[in-house]
Protein backbone atom coordinates (compact mmCIF):
# COMPACT_ATOMS: atom_id res chain seq x y z
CA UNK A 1 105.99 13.04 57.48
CA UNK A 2 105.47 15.57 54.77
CA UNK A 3 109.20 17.10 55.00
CA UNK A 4 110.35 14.05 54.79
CA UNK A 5 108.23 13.01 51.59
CA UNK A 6 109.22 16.41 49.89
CA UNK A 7 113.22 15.91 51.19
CA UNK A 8 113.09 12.01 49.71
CA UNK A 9 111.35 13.36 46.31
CA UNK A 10 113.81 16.07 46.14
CA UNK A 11 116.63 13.76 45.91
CA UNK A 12 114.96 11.75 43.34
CA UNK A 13 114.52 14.35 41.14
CA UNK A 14 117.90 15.67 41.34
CA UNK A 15 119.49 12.26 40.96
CA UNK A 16 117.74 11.85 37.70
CA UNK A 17 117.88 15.79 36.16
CA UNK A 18 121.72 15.74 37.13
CA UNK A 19 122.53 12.34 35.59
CA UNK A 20 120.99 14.00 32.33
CA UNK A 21 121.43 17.76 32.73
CA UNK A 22 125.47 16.21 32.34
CA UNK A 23 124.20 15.23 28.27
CA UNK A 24 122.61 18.59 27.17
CA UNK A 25 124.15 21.13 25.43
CA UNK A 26 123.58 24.91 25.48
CA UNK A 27 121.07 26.06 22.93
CA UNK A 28 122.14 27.08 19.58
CA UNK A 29 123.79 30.93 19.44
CA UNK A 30 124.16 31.20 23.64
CA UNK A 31 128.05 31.30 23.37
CA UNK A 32 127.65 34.13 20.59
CA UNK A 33 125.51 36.25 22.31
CA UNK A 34 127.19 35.90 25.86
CA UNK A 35 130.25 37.11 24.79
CA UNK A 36 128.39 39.95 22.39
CA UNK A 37 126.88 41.11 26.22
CA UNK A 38 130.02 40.52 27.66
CA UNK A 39 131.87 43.44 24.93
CA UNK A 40 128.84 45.44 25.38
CA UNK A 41 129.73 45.15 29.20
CA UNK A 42 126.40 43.93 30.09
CA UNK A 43 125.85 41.68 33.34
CA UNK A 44 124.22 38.43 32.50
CA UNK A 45 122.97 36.28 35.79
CA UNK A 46 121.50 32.94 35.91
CA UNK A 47 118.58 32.96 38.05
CA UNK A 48 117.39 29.53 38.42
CA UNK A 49 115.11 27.07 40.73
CA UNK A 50 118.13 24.11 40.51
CA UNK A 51 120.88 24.27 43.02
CA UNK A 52 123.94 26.70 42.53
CA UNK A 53 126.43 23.36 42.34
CA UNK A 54 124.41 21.84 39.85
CA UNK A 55 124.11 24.90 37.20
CA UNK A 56 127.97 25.66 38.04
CA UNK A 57 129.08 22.27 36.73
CA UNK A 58 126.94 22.67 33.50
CA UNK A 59 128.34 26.47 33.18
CA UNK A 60 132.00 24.77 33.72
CA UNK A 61 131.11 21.86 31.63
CA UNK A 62 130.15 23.62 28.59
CA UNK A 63 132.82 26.36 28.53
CA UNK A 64 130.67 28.81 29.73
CA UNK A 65 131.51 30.10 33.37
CA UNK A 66 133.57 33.04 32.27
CA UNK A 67 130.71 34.38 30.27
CA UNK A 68 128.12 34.62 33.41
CA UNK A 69 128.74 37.09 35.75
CA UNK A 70 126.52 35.76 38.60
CA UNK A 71 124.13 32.43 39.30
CA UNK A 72 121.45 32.87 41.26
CA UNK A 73 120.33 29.68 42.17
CA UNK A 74 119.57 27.21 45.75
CA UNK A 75 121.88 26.59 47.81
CA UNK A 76 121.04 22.93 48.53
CA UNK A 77 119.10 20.76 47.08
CA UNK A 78 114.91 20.40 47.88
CA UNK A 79 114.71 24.43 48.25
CA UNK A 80 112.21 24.47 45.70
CA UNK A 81 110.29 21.46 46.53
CA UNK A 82 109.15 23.07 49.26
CA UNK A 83 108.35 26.41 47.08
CA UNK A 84 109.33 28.39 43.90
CA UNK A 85 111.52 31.47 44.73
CA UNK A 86 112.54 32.87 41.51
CA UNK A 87 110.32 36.03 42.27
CA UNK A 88 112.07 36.21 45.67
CA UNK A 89 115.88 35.83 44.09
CA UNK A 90 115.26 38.07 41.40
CA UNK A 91 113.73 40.88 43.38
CA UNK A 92 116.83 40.17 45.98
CA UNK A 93 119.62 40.66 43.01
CA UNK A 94 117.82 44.05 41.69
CA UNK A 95 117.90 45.32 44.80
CA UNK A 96 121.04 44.27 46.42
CA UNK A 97 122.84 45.61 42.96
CA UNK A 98 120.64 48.33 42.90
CA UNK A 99 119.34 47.76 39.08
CA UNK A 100 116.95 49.83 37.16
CA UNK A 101 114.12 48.07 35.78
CA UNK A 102 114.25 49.74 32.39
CA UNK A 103 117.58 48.50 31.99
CA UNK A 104 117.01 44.81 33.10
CA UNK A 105 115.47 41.76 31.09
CA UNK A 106 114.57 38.76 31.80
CA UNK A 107 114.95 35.59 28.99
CA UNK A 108 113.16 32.77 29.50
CA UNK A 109 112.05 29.67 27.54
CA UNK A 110 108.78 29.18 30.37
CA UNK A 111 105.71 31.10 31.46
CA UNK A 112 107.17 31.04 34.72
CA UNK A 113 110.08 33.64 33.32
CA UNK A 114 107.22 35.83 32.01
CA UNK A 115 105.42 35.97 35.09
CA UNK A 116 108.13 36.58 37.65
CA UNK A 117 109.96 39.49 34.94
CA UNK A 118 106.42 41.28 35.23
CA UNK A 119 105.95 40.92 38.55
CA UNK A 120 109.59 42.34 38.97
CA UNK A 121 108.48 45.35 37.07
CA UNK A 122 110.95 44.54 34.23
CA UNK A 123 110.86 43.72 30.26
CA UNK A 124 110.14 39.97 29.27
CA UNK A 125 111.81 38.12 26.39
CA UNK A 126 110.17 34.70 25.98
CA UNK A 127 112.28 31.85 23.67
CA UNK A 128 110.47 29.19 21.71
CA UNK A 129 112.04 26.05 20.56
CA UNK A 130 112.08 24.72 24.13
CA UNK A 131 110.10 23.11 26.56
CA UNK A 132 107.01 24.77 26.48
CA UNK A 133 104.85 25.46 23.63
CA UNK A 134 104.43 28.82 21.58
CA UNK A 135 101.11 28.76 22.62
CA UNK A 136 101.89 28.76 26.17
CA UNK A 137 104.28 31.28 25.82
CA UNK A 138 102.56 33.57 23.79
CA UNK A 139 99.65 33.30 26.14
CA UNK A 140 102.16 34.33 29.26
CA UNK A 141 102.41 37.87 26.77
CA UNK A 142 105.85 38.65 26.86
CA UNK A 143 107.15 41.64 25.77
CA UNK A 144 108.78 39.80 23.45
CA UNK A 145 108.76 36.19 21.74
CA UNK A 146 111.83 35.24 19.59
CA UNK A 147 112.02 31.82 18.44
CA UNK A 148 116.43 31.83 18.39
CA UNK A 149 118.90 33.83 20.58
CA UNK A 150 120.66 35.29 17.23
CA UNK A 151 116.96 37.48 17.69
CA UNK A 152 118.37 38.83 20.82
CA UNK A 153 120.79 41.78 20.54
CA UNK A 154 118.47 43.55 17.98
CA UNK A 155 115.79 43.25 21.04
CA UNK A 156 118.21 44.40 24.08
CA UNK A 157 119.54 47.47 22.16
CA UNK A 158 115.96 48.64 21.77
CA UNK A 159 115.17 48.61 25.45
């Protein structure tokens, strides 16, 4: 009874976020620093809770696919309705491509980015001017909080 609660709210959900996810666009400087971490030859992944098919279309959608070198996302839909795996994905990509945590990052606009990059062992980047609130971000303690992406390359050639 359960499964099938969590399986019917799952499509719900993704009914709704896809029907909109097709209206955003990508937040202000993401195409300039992309290809700035593409020339520095830098790997950028998407690791996301939404399904792989989903972020793919938005990637493909707004001209961005060739800039991302890998998503990490579900496979089908309802995968995280039944739990978060970020942690899990992220500590499967480090370790299956044998990264260094000194020389990863993880960006986020959500505690929940915070929390999984220091549970991962690796530096934290939190961006305002989303979702959640400064305050909520600031109280996950990044390593860093930048309120634009343009802030980024200044941070990443530091660490």
């Amino acid at each position: 009874m359960l499964e099938s609660k969590a399986a019917e709210m799952s499509e719900r959900f993704h009914d709704y976020y896809e029907k909109r996810a097709g209206k955003i666009r990508s937040r202000q400087g993401a195409r300039s620093v992309l290809e700035w971490l593409a020339r520095k030859g830098v790997e950028s992944i998407i690791l996301s809770n939404h399904t792989m098919e989903g972020v793919q279309a938005q990637l493909k959608r707004l001209k961005l696919n060739g800039l991302i070198d890998e998503v990490v996302a579900n496979p089908t839909r309802g995968i995280s309705f039944k739990r978060r795996n970020k942690l899990e994905k992220l500590e499967g990509y480090l370790k299956t491509h044998r990264c260094k945590p000194n020389e990863v990052a993880t960006i986020g606009d959500s505690p929940e980015e915070v929390e999984i990059g220091k549970k991962a062992g690796i530096k934290t980047i939190a961006i305002s001017q989303g979702y959640c609130s400064t305050k909520r971000l600031k109280a996950a303690k990044p390593d860093f909080l930048i309120r634009s992406l343009k802030e980024l390359p200044a941070i990443l050639m530091r660490i």
